[in-house]
Protein backbone atom coordinates (compact mmCIF):
# COMPACT_ATOMS: atom_id res chain seq x y z
CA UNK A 1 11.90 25.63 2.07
CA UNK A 2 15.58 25.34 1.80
CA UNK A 3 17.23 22.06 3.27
CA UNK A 4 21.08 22.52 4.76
CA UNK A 5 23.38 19.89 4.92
CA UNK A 6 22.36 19.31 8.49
CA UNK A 7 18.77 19.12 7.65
CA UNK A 8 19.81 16.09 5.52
CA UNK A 9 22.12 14.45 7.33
CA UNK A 10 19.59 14.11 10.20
CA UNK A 11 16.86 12.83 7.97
CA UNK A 12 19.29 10.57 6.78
CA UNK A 13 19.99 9.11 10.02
CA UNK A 14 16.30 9.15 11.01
CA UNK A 15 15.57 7.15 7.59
CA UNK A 16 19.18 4.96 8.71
CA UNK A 17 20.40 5.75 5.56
CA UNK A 18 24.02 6.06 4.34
CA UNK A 19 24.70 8.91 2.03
CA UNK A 20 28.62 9.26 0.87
CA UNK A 21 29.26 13.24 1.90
CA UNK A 22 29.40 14.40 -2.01
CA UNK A 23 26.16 13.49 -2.59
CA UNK A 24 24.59 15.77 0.32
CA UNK A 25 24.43 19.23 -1.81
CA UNK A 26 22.38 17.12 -4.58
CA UNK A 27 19.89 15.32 -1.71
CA UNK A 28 19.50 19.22 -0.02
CA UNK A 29 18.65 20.26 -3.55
CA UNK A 30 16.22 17.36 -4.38
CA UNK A 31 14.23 17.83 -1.07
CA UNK A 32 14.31 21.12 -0.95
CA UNK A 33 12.24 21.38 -4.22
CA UNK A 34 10.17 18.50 -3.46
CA UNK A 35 8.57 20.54 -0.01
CA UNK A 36 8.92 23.46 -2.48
CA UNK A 37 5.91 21.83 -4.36
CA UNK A 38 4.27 20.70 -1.72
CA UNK A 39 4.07 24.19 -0.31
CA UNK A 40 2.96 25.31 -3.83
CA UNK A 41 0.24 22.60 -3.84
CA UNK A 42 -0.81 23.63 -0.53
CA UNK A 43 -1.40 27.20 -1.24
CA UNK A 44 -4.19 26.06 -4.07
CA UNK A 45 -7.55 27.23 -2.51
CA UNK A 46 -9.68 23.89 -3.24
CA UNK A 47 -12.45 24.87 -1.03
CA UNK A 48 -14.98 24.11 -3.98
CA UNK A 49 -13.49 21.08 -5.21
CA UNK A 50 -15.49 17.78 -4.31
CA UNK A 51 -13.16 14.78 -3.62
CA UNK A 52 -13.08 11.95 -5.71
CA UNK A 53 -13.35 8.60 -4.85
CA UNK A 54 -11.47 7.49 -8.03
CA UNK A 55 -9.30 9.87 -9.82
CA UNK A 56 -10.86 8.69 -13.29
CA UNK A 57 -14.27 8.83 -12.20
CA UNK A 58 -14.92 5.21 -13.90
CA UNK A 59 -17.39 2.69 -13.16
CA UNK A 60 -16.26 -0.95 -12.69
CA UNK A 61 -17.87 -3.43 -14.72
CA UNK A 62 -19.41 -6.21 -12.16
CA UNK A 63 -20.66 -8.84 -13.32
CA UNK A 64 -23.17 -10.91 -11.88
CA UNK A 65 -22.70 -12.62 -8.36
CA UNK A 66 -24.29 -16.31 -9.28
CA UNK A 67 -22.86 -19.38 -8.29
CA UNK A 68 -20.78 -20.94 -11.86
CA UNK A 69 -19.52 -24.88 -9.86
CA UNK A 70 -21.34 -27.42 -8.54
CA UNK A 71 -20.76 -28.28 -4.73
CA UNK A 72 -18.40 -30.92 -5.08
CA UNK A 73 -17.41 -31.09 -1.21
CA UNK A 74 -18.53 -35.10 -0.74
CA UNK A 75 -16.11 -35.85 -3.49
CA UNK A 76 -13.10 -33.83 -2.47
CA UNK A 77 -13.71 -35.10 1.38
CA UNK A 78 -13.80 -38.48 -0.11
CA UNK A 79 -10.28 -39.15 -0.40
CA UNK A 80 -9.17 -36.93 2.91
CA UNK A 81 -7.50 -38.64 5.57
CA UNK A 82 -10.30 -37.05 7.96
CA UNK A 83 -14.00 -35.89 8.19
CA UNK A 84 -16.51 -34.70 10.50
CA UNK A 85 -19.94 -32.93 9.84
CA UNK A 86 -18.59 -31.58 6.55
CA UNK A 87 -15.39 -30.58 7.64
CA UNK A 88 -11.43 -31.38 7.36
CA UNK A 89 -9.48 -32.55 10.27
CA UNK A 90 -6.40 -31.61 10.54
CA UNK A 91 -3.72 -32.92 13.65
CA UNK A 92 -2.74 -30.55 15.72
CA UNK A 93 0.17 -28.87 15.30
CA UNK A 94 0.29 -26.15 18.27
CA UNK A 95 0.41 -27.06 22.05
């Protein structure tokens, strides 16, 4: 698909972009072969092909969801301004 000066001065308004007028012919170009691939890559019958859900196919190393602190919240809350039933207080900051 071919792109005209026209075509990119409107998507460059649409985008509110600023392009200086020599560089128009280059931008046509650039775009123009850019939907040229995508065209190309659309044509590709991939009917058979199963979707990945990561292009590498790897597996993640996990490793094992176990607790590694000790609860320290008594001590922490010990030197806060304010406490109640395990919790921070905070003023109020928003009428």
């Amino acid at each position: 698909m071919a792109l005209n000066r026209t075509d990119v001065e409107k998507i460059a308004h649409l985008a509110r972009l600023q392009i200086d007028e020599n560089d128009v012919p280059e931008y046509a170009t650039n775009l123009s072969n850019i939907l040229d691939l995508i065209s190309q890559m659309q044509s590709i019958d991939t009917a058979d092909v199963e979707p990945l859900a990561h292009p590498l196919d790897a597996v993640q190393r996990l490793r094992a969801d176990s607790i590694t602190e000790q609860n320290q919240r008594e001590h922490l809350q010990s030197v806060a301004p304010s406490v109640e039933n395990g919790l921070f207080l905070v003023p109020k900051v928003i009428d």
